[in-house]
Protein backbone atom coordinates (compact mmCIF):
# COMPACT_ATOMS: atom_id res chain seq x y z
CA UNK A 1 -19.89 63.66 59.53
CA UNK A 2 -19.29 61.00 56.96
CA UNK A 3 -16.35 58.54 56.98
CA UNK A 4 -14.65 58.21 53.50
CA UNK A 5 -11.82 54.74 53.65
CA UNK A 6 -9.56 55.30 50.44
CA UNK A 7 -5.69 54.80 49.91
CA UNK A 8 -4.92 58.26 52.14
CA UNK A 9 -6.73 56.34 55.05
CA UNK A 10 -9.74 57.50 57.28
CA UNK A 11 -10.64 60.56 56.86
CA UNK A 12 -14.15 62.37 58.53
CA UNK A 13 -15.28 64.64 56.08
CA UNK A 14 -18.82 67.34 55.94
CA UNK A 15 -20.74 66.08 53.06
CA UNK A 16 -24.27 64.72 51.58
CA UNK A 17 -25.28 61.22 50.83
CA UNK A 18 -28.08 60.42 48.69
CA UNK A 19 -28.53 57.02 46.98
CA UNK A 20 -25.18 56.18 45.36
CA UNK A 21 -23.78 59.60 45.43
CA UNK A 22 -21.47 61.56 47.92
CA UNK A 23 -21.28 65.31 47.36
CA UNK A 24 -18.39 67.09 49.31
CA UNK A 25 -16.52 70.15 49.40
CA UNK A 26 -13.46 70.72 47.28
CA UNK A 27 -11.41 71.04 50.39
CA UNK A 28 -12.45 68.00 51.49
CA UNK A 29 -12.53 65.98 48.59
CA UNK A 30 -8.34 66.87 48.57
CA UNK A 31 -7.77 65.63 52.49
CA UNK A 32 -9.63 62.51 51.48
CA UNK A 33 -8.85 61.76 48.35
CA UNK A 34 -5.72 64.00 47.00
CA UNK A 35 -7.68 65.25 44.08
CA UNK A 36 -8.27 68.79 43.43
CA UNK A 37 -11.19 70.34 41.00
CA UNK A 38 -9.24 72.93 38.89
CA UNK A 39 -10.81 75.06 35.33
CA UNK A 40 -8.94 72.25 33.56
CA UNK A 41 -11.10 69.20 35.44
CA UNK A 42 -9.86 67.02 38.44
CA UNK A 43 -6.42 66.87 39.05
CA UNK A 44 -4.31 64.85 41.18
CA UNK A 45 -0.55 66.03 40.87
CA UNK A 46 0.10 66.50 36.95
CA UNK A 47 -2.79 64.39 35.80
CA UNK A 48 -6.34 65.81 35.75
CA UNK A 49 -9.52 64.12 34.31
CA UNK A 50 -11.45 66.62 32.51
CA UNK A 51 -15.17 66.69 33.55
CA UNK A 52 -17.14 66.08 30.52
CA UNK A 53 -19.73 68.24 29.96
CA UNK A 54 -22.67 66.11 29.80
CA UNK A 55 -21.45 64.74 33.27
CA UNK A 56 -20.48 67.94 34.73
CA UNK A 57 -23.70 68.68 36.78
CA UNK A 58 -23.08 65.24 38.09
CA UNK A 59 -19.91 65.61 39.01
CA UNK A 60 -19.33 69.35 39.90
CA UNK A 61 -21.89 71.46 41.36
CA UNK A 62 -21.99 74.98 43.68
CA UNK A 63 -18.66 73.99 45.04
CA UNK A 64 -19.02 70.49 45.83
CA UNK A 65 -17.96 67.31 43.95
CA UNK A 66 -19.29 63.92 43.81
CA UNK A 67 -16.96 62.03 44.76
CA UNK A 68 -18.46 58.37 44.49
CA UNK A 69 -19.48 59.41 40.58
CA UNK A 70 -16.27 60.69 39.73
CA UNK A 71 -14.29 57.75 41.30
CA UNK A 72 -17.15 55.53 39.05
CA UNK A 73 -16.26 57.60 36.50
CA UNK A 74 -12.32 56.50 37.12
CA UNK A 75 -13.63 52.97 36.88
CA UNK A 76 -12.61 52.64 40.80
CA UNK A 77 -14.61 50.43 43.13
CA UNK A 78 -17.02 52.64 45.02
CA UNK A 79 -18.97 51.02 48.57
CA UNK A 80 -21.48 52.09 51.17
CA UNK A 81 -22.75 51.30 54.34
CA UNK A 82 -26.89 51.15 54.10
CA UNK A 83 -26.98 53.86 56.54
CA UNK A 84 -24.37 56.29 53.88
CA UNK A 85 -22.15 57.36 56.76
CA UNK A 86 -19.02 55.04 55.46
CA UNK A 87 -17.45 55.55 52.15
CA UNK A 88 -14.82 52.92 50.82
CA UNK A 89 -13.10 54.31 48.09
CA UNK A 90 -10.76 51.58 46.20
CA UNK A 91 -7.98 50.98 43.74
CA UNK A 92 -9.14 49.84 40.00
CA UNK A 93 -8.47 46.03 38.83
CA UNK A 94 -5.14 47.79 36.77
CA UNK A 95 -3.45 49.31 39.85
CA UNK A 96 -4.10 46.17 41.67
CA UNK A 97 -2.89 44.08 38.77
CA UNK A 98 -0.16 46.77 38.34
CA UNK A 99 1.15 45.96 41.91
CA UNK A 100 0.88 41.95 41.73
CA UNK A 101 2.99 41.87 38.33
CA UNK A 102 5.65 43.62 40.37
CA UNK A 103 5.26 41.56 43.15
CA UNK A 104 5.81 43.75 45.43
CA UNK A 105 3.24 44.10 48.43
CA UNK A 106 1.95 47.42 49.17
CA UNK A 107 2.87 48.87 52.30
CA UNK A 108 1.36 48.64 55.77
CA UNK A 109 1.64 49.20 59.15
CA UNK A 110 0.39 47.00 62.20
CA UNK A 111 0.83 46.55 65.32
CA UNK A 112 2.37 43.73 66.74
CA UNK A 113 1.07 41.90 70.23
CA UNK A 114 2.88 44.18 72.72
CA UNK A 115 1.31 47.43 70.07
CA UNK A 116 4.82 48.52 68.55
CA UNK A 117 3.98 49.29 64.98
CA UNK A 118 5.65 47.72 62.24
CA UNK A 119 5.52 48.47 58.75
CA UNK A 120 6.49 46.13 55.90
CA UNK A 121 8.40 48.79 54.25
CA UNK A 122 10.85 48.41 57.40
CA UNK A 123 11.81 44.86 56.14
CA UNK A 124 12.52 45.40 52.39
CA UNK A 125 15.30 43.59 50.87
CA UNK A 126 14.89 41.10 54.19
CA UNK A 127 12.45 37.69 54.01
CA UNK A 128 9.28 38.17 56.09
CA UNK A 129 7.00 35.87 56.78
CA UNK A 130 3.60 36.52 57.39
CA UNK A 131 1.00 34.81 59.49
CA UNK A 132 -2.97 35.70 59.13
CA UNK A 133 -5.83 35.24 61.23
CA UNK A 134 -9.33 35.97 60.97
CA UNK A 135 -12.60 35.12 62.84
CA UNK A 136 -14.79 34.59 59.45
């Protein structure tokens, strides 16, 4: 099993790691990544990316997709662990940039000491502050 990190979360999904690319299955390129490959190219909701044809055997092959290619291909930050079993699929400098113009912070959810989750979506329209730690 291979971990794949993106915007939908963790997700464990079959697949094949080799060098910089991640083949998986159609069905699980959807749970971990909401894309679908469709006749018309990959398609999330209403927009789909048509595979090129001098990429295609890169991208799409006996029912499997490369999913750290095509999210190269999106111009989206791509990362592995050296052993290939953790996939970090990010957001693109313009979502990113997208979100800081609006300035409005994405949501998340943490726990707090006691473990009663909190997420910052709960507190719109309200002033938070927040306090961050971390050991490096």
């Amino acid at each position: 099993m291979i971990t794949v990190l993106s915007d939908r979360g963790r997700v464990e999904v079959e697949g094949r790691a080799s060098g910089e690319d991640l083949w998986v299955g159609e069905g699980d390129l959807e749970r971990a990544t909401g894309w679908q490959h469709k006749p018309e190219g990959l398609c999330q909701g209403d927009v789909c990316v048509p595979v090129p044809p001098s990429l295609a055997s890169d991208l799409v092959a006996d029912g499997e997709v490369n999913v750290a290619a095509f999210w190269r291909h999106l111009g989206q930050p791509v990362v592995r662990s050296g052993d290939r079993g953790h996939w970090y699929l990010g957001e693109g400098a313009a979502t990113r940039r997208e979100q800081l113009e609006s300035l409005q912070a994405p949501d998340f959810t943490l726990p707090d000491v006691e473990g009663k989750l909190h997420s910052l979506s709960d507190y719109r329209g309200k002033k938070v502050l927040l306090a961050t730690w971390a050991s490096w």
